[in-house]
C-alpha atoms as a PDB file:
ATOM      1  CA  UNK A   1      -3.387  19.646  11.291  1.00  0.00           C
ATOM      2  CA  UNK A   2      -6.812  17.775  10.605  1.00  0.00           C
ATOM      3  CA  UNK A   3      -7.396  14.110  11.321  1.00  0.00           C
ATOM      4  CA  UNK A   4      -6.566  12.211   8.429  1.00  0.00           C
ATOM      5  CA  UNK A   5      -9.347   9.447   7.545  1.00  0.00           C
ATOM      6  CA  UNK A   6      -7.671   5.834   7.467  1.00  0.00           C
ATOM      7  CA  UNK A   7      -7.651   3.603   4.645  1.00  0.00           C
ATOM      8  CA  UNK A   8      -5.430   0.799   3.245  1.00  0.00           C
ATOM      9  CA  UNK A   9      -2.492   1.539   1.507  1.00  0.00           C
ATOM     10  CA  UNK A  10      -3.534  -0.187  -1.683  1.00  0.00           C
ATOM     11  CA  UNK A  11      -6.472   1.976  -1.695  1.00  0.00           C
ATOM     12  CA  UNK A  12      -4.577   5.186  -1.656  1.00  0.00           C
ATOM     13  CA  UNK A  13      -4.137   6.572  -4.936  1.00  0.00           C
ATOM     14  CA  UNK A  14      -0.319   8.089  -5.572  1.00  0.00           C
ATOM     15  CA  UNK A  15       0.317  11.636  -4.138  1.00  0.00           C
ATOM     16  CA  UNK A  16       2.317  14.621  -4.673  1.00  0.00           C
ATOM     17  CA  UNK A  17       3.543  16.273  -2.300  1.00  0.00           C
ATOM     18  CA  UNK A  18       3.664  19.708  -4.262  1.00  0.00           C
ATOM     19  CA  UNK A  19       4.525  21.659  -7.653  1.00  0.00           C
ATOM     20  CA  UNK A  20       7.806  20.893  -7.062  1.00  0.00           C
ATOM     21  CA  UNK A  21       8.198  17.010  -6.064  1.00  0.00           C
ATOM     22  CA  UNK A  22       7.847  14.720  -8.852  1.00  0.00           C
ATOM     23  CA  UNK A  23       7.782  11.857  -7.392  1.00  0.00           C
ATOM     24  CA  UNK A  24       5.053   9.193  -6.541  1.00  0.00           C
ATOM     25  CA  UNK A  25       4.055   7.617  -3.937  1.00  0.00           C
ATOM     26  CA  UNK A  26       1.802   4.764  -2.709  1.00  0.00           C
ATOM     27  CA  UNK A  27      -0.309   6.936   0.075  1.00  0.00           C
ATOM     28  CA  UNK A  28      -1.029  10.035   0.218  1.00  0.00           C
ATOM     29  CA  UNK A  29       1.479  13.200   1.044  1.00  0.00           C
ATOM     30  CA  UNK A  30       0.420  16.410   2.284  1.00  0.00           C
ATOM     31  CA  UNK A  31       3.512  18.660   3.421  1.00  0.00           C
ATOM     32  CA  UNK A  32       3.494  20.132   6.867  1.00  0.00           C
ATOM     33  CA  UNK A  33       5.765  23.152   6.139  1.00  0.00           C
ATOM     34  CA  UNK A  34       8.223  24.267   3.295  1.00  0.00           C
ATOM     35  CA  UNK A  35      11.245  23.165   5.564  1.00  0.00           C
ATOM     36  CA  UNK A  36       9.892  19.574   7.077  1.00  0.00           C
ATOM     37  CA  UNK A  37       7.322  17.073   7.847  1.00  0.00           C
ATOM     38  CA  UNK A  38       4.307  15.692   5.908  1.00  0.00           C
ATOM     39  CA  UNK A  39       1.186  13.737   7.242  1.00  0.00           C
ATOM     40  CA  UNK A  40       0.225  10.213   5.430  1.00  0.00           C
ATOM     41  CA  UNK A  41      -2.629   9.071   4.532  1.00  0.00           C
ATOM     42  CA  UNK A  42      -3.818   5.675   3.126  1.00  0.00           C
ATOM     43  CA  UNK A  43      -1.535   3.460   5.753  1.00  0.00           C
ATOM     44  CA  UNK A  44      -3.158   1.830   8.628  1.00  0.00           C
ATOM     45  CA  UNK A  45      -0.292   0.160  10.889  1.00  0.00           C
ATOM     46  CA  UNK A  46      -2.567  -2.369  12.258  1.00  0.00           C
ATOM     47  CA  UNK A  47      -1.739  -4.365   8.780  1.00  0.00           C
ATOM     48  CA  UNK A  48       1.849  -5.485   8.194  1.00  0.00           C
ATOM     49  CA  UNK A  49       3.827  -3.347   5.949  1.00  0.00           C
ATOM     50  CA  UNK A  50       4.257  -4.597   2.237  1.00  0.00           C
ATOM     51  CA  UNK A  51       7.869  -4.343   0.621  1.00  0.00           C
ATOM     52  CA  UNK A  52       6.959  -1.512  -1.693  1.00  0.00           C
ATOM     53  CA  UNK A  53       4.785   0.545   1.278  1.00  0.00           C
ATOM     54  CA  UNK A  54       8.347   0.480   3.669  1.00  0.00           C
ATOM     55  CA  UNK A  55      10.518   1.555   0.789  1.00  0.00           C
ATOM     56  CA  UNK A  56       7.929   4.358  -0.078  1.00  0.00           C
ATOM     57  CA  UNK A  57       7.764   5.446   3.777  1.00  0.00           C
ATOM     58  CA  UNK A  58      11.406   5.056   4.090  1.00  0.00           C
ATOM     59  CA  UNK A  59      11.981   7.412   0.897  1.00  0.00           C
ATOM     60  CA  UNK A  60       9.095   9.898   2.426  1.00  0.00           C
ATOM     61  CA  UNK A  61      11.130   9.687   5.869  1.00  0.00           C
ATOM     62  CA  UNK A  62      14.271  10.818   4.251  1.00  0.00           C
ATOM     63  CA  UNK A  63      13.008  13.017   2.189  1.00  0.00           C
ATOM     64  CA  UNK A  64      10.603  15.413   4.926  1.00  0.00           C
ATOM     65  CA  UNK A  65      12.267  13.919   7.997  1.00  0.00           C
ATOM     66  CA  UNK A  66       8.960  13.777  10.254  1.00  0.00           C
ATOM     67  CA  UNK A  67       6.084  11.739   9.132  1.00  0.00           C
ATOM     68  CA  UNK A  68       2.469  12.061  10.610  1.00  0.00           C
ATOM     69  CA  UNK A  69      -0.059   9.830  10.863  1.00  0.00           C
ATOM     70  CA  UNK A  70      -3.414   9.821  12.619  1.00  0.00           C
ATOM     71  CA  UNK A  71      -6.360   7.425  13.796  1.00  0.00           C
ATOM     72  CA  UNK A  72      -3.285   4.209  14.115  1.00  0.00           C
ATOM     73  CA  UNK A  73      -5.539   2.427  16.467  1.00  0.00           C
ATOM     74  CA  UNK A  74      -2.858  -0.284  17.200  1.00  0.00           C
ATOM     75  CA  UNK A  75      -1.583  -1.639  20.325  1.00  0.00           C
ATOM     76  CA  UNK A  76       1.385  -2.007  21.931  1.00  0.00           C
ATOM     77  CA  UNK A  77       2.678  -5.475  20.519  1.00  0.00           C
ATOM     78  CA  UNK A  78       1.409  -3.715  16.945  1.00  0.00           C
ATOM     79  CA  UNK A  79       3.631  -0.265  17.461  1.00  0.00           C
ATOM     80  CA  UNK A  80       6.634  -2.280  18.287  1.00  0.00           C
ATOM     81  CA  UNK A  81       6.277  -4.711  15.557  1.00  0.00           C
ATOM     82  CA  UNK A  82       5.683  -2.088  12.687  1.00  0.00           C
ATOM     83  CA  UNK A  83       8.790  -0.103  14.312  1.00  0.00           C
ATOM     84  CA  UNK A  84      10.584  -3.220  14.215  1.00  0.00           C
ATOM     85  CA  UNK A  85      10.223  -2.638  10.363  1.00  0.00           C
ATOM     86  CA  UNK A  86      12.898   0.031  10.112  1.00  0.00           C
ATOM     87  CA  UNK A  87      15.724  -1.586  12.042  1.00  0.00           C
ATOM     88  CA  UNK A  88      16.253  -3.339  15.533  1.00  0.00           C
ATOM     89  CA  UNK A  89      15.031  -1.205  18.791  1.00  0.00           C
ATOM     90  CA  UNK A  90      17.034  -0.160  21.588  1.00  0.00           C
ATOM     91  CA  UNK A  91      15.802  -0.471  24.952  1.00  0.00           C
ATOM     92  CA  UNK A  92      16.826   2.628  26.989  1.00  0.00           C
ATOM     93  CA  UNK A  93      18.010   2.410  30.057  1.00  0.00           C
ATOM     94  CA  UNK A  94      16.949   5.325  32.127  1.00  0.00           C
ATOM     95  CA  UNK A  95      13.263   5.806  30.849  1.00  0.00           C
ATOM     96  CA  UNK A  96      10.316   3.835  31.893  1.00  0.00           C
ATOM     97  CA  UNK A  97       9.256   1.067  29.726  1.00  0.00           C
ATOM     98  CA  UNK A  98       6.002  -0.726  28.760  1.00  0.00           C
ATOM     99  CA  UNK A  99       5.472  -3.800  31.259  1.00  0.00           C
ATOM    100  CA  UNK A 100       4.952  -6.213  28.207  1.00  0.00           C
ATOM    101  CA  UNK A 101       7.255  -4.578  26.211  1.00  0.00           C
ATOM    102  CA  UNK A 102      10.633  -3.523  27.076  1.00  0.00           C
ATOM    103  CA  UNK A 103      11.079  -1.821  23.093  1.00  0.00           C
ATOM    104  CA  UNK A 104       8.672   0.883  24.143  1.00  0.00           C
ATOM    105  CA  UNK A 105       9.137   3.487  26.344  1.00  0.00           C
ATOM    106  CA  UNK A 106       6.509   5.057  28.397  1.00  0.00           C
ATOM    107  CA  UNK A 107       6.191   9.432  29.221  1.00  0.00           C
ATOM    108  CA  UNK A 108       3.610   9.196  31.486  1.00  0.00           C
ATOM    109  CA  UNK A 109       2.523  12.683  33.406  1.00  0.00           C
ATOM    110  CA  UNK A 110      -0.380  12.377  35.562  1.00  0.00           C
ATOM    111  CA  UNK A 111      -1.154  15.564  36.552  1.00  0.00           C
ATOM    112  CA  UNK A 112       1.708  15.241  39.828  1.00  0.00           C
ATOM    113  CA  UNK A 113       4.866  16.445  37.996  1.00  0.00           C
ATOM    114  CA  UNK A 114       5.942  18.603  35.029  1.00  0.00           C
ATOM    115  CA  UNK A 115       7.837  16.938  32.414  1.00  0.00           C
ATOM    116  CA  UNK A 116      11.319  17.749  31.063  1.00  0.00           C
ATOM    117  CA  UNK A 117      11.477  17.099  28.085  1.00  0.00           C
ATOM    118  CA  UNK A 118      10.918  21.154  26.790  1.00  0.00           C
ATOM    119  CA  UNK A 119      14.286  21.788  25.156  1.00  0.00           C
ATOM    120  CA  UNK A 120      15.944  20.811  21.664  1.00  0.00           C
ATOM    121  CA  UNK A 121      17.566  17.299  21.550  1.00  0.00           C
ATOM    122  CA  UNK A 122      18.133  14.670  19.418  1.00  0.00           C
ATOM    123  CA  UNK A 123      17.425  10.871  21.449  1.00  0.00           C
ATOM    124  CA  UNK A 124      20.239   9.654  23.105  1.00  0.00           C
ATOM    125  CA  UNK A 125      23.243  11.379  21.159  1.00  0.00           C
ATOM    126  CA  UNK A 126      25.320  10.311  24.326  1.00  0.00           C
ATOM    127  CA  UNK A 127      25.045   6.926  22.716  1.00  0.00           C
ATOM    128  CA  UNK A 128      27.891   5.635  20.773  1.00  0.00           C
ATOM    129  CA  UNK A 129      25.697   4.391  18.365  1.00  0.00           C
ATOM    130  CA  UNK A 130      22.415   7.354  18.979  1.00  0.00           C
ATOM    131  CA  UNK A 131      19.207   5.903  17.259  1.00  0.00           C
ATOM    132  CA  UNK A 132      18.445   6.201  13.391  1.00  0.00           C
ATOM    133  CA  UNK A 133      14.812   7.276  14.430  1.00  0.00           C
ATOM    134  CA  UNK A 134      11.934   7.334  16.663  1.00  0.00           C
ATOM    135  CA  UNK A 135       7.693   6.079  16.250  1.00  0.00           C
ATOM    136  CA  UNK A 136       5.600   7.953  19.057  1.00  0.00           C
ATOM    137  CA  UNK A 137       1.976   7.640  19.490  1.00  0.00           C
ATOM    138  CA  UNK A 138      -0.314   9.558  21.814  1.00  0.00           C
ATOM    139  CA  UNK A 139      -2.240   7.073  23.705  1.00  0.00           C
ATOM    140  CA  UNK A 140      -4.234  10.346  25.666  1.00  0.00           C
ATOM    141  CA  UNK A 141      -3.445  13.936  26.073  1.00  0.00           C
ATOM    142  CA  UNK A 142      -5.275  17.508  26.617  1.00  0.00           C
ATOM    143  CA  UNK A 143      -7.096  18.480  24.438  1.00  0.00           C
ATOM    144  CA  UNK A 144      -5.069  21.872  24.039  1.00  0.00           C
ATOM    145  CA  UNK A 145      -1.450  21.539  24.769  1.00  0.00           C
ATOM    146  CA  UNK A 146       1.314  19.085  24.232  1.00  0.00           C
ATOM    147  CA  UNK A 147       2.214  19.732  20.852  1.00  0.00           C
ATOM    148  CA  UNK A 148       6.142  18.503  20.041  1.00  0.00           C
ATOM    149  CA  UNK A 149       8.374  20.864  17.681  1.00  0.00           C
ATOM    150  CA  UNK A 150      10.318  19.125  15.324  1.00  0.00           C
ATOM    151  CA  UNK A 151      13.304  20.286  13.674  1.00  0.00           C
ATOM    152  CA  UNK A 152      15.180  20.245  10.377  1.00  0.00           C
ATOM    153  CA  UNK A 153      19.255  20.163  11.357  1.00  0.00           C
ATOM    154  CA  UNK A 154      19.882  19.339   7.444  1.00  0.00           C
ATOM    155  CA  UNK A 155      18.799  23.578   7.201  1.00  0.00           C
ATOM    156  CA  UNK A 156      19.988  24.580  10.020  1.00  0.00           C
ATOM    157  CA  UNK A 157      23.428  23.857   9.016  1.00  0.00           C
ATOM    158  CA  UNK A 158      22.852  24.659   5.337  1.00  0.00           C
ATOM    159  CA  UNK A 159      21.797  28.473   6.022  1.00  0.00           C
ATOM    160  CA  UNK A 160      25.299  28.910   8.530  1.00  0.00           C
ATOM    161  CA  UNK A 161      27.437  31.777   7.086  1.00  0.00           C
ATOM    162  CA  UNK A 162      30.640  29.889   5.208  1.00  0.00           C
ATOM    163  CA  UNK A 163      32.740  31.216   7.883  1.00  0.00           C
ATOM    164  CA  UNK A 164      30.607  29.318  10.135  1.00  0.00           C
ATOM    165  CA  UNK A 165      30.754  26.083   8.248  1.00  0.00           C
ATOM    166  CA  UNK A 166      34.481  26.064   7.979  1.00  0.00           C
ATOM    167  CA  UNK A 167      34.841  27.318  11.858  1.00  0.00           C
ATOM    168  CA  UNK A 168      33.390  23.594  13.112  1.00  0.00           C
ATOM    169  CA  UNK A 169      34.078  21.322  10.275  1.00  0.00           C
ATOM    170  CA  UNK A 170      36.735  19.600  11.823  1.00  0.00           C
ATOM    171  CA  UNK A 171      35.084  20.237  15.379  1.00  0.00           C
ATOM    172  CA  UNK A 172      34.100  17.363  17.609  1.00  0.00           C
ATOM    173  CA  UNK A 173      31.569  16.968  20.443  1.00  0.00           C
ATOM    174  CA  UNK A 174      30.812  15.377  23.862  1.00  0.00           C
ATOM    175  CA  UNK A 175      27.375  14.444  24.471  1.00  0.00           C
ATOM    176  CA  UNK A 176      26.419  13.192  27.707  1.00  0.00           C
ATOM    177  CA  UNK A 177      23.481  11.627  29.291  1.00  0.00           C
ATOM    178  CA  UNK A 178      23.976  12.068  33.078  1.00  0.00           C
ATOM    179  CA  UNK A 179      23.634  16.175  32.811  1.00  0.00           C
ATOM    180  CA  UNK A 180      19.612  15.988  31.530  1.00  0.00           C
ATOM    181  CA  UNK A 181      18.870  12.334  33.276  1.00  0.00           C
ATOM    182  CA  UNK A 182      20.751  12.385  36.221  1.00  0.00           C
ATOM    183  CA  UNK A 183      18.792  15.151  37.609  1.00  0.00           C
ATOM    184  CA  UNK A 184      16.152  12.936  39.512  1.00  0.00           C
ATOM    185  CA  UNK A 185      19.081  10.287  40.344  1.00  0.00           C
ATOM    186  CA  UNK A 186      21.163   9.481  43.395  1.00  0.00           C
ATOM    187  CA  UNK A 187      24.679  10.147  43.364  1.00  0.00           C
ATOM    188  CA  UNK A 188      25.219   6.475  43.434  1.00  0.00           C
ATOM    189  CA  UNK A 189      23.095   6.120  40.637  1.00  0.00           C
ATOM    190  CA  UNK A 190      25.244   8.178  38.655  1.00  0.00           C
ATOM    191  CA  UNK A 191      28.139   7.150  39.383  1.00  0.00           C
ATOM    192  CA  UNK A 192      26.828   3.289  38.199  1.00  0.00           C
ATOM    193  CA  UNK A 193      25.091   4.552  34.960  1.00  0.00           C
ATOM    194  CA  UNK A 194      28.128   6.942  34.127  1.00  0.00           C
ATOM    195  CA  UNK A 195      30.441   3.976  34.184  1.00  0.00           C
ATOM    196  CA  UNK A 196      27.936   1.434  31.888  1.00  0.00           C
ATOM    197  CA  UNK A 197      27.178   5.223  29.617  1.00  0.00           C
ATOM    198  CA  UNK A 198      29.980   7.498  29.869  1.00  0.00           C
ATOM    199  CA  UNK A 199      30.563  10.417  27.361  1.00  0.00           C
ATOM    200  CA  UNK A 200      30.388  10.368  23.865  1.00  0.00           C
ATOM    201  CA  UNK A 201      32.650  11.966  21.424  1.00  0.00           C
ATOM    202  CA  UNK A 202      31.165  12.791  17.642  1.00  0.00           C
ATOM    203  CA  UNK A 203      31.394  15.423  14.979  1.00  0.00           C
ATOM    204  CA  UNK A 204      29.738  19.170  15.343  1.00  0.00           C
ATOM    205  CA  UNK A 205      29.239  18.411  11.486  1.00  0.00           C
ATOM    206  CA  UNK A 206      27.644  14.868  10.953  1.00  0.00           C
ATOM    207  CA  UNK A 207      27.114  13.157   7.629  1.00  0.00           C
ATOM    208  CA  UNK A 208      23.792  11.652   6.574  1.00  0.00           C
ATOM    209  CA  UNK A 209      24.784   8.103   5.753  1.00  0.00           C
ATOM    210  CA  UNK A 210      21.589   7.208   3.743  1.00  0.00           C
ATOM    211  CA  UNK A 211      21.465  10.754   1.744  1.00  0.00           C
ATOM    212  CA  UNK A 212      24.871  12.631   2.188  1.00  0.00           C
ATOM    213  CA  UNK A 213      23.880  15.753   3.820  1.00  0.00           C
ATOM    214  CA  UNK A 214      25.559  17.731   6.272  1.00  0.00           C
ATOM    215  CA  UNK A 215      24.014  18.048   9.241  1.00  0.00           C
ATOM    216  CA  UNK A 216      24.512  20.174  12.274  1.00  0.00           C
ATOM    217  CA  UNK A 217      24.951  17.331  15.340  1.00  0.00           C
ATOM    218  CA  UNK A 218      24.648  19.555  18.805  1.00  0.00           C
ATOM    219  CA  UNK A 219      21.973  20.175  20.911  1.00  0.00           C
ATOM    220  CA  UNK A 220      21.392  21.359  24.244  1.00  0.00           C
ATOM    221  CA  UNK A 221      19.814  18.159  25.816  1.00  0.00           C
ATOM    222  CA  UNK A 222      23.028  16.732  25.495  1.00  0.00           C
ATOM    223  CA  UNK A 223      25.951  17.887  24.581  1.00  0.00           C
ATOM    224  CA  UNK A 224      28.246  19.524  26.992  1.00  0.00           C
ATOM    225  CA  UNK A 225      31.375  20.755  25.621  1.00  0.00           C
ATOM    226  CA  UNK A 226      33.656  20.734  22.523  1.00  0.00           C
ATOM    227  CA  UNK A 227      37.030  17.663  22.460  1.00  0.00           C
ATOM    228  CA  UNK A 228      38.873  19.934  20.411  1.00  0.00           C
ATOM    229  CA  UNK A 229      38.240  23.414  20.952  1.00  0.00           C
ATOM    230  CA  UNK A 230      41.794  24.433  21.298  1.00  0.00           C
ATOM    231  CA  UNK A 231      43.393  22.496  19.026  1.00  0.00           C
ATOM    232  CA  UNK A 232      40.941  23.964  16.021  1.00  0.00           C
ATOM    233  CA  UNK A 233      40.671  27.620  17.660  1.00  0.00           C
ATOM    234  CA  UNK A 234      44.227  28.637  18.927  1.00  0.00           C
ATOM    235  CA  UNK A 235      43.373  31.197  21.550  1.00  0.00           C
ATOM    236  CA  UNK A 236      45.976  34.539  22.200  1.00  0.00           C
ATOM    237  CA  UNK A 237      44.971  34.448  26.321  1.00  0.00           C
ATOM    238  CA  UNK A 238      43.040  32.597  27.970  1.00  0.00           C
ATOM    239  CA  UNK A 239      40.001  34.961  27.880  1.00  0.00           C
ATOM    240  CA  UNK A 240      39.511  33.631  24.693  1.00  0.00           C
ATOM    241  CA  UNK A 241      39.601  30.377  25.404  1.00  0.00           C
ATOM    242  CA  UNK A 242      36.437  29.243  27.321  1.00  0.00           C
ATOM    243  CA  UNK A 243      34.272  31.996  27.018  1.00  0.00           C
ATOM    244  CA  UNK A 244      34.896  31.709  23.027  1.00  0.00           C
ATOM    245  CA  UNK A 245      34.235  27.859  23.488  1.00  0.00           C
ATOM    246  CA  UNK A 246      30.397  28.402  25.320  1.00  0.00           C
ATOM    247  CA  UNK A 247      29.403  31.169  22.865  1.00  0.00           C
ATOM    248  CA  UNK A 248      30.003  29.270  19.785  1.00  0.00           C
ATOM    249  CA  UNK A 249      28.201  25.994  21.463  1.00  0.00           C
ATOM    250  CA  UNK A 250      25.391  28.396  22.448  1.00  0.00           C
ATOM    251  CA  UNK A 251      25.127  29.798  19.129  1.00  0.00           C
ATOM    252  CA  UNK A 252      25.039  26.081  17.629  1.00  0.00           C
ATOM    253  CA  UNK A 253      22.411  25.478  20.054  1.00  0.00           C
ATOM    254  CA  UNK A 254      20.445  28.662  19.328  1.00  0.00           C
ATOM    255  CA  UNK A 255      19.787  27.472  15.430  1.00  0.00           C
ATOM    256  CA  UNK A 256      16.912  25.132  16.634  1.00  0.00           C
ATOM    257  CA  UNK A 257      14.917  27.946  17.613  1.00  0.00           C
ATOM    258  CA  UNK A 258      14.274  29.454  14.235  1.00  0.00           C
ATOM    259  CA  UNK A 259      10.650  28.675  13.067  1.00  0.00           C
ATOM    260  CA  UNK A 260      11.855  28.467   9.424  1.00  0.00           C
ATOM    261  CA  UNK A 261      13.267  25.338  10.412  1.00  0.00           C
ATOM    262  CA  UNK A 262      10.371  23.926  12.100  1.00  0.00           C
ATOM    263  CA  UNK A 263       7.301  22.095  12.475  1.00  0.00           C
ATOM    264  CA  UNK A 264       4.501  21.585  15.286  1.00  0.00           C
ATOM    265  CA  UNK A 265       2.440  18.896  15.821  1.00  0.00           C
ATOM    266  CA  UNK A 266      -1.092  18.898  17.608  1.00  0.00           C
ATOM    267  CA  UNK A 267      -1.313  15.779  19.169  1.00  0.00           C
ATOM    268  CA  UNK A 268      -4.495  13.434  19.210  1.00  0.00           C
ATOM    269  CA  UNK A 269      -5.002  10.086  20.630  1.00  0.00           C
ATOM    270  CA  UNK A 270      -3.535   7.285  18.382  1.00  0.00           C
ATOM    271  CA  UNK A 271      -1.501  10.039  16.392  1.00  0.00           C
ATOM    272  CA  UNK A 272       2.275   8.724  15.419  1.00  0.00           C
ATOM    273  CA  UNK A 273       5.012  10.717  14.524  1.00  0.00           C
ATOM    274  CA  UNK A 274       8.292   8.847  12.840  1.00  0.00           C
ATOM    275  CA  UNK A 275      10.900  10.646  12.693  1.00  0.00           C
ATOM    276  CA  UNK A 276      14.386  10.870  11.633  1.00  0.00           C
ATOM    277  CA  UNK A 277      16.952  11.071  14.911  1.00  0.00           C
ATOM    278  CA  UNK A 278      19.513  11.766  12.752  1.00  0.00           C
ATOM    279  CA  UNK A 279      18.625  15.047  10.968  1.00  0.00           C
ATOM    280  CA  UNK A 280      16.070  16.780  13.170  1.00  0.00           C
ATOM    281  CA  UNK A 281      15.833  17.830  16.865  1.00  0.00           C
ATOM    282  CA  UNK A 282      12.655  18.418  18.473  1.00  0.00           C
ATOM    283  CA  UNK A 283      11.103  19.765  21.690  1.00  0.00           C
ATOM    284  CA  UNK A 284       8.373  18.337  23.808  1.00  0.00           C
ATOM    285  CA  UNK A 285       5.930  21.720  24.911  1.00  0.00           C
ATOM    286  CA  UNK A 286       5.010  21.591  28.388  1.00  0.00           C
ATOM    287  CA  UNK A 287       2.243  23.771  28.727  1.00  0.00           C
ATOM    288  CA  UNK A 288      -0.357  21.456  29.639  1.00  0.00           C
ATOM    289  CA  UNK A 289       0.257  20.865  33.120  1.00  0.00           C
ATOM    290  CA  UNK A 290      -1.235  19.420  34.785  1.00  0.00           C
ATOM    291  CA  UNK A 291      -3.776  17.769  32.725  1.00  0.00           C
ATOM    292  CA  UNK A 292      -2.174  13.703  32.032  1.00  0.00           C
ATOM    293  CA  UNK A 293      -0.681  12.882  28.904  1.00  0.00           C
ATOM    294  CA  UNK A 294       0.528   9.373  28.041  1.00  0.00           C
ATOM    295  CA  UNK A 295       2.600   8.168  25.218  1.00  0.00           C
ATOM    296  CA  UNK A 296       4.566   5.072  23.999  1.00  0.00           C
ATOM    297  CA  UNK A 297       8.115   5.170  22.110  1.00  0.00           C
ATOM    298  CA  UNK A 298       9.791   2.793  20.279  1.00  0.00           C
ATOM    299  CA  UNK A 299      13.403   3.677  18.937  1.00  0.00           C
ATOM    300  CA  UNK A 300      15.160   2.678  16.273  1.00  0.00           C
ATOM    301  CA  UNK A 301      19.174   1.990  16.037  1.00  0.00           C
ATOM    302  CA  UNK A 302      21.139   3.997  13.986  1.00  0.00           C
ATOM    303  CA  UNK A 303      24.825   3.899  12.816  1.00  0.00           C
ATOM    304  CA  UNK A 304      27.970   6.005  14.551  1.00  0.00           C
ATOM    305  CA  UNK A 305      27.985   9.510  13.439  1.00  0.00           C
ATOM    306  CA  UNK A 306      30.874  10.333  10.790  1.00  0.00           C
END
């Protein structure tokens, strides 16, 4: 992916996106792959957002599910504000955030440690209420390595076998935090964040609530086990019980994987991604160790998963 020049978005004239889309938009639209993503042009985030440039970008999220957008030289007070845009921002609890501002969290690697962020995962499913999306900008990386994978769930579950579809329709869930973050915690830690977090319950099958899709809501950051395995899946011994139970999770979990579904970013400094939390995964590559890379989050709130 090339850097993209900046420009106002007034100055932009309307794109298509390809043969196929016929619709219009303020900036310009350049798709990333068949299945998801596009990079914009013609928006520079240091301006406030006009009315009819939100609604556009809020259509363009919905409709690719990652947007891209180089050269955003904006700073921290700037990235928060224009996230601010598409909803109120969470302030998580068990990553490190900005010292001005709490909205944005901060990955920092140095060079010391290898991050952990390398498998599929959607942010903070063990939420009640897990985020409607996410705005990350590079702030420095290597110049080779880092990309992030992003992933289109929407597919994923659209391409199951019917059998498939009607096996976890009525399947729920539990997504847990402490698994993935408690890692580098105490015991006592634990125990106190379990008790303010504890384990979420929502559908294998999630509905979009902006666009009605179906959407397949597991991944392996995350989610632990099924609530209702036996009650859905009557089992003749109990050899087909739990066994049965971990291959069909792992077999949910293996449909991120497919390239078809997927797109890759090359980061660059002041790159953003937005995505939608709600219909993609993604997957942070960790193959630059240990050169630093540094980037800022903000996170939107979303809605409980029906």
């Amino acid at each position: 992916m090339q850097p993209a020049a900046t420009a106002v978005a007034e100055d932009a004239p309307p794109a298509r996106t390809n043969a196929q889309d016929t619709e219009s938009w303020p900036f310009g639209v350049r798709r990333s792959t068949p299945a998801i993503g596009a990079e914009i042009t013609g928006i520079d985030f240091a301006r406030p957002l006009d009315d009819e440039t939100y609604l556009a970008l809020r259509r363009a999220l919905l409709k690719f599910k990652v947007l891209f957008f180089r050269d955003q030289h904006i700073t921290p007070a700037q990235h928060v504000a224009v996230a601010r845009r598409f909803g109120e921002l969470e302030v998580h609890p068990m990553i490190p955030h900005h010292p001005e501002h709490p909205e944005l969290v901060v990955f920092g690697r140095d060079g010391s440690a290898r991050g952990r962020e390398n498998l599929y995962h959607s942010d903070v499913t063990w939420r009640e209420v897990p985020s409607m999306g996410s705005m990350l900008r590079c702030v420095s990386c290597p110049e080779v390595g880092g990309d992030t994978i992003w992933v289109n769930m929407v597919a994923a579950y659209e391409n199951l076998p019917d059998e498939m579809k009607a096996k976890i329709a009525r399947l729920r869930a539990v997504h847990d935090a402490m698994p993935t973050f408690g890692q580098a915690l105490s015991d006592a830690k634990v125990e106190e964040l379990r008790k303010k977090y504890p384990p979420m319950v929502h559908p294998v099958v999630r509905t979009h609530p902006e666009t009605g899709e179906k959407i397949l809501f597991v991944n392996e950051g995350f989610t632990t086990h099924f609530d209702n395995f036996s009650k859905v899946q009557p089992y003749r011994i109990g050899s087909d019980f739990r066994p049965a139970e971990l291959d069909l999770l792992q077999y949910l979990f293996r449909q991120a994987a497919a390239p078809e579904y997927q797109v890759r970013l090359k980061w660059e400094p002041d790159t953003i991604a937005l995505w939608d939390n709600r219909s993609t995964q993604h997957y942070a590559v960790q193959d630059y160790f240990p050169a630093p890379r540094h980037m800022n989050r903000a996170t939107i709130i979303g809605d409980r998963p029906v």
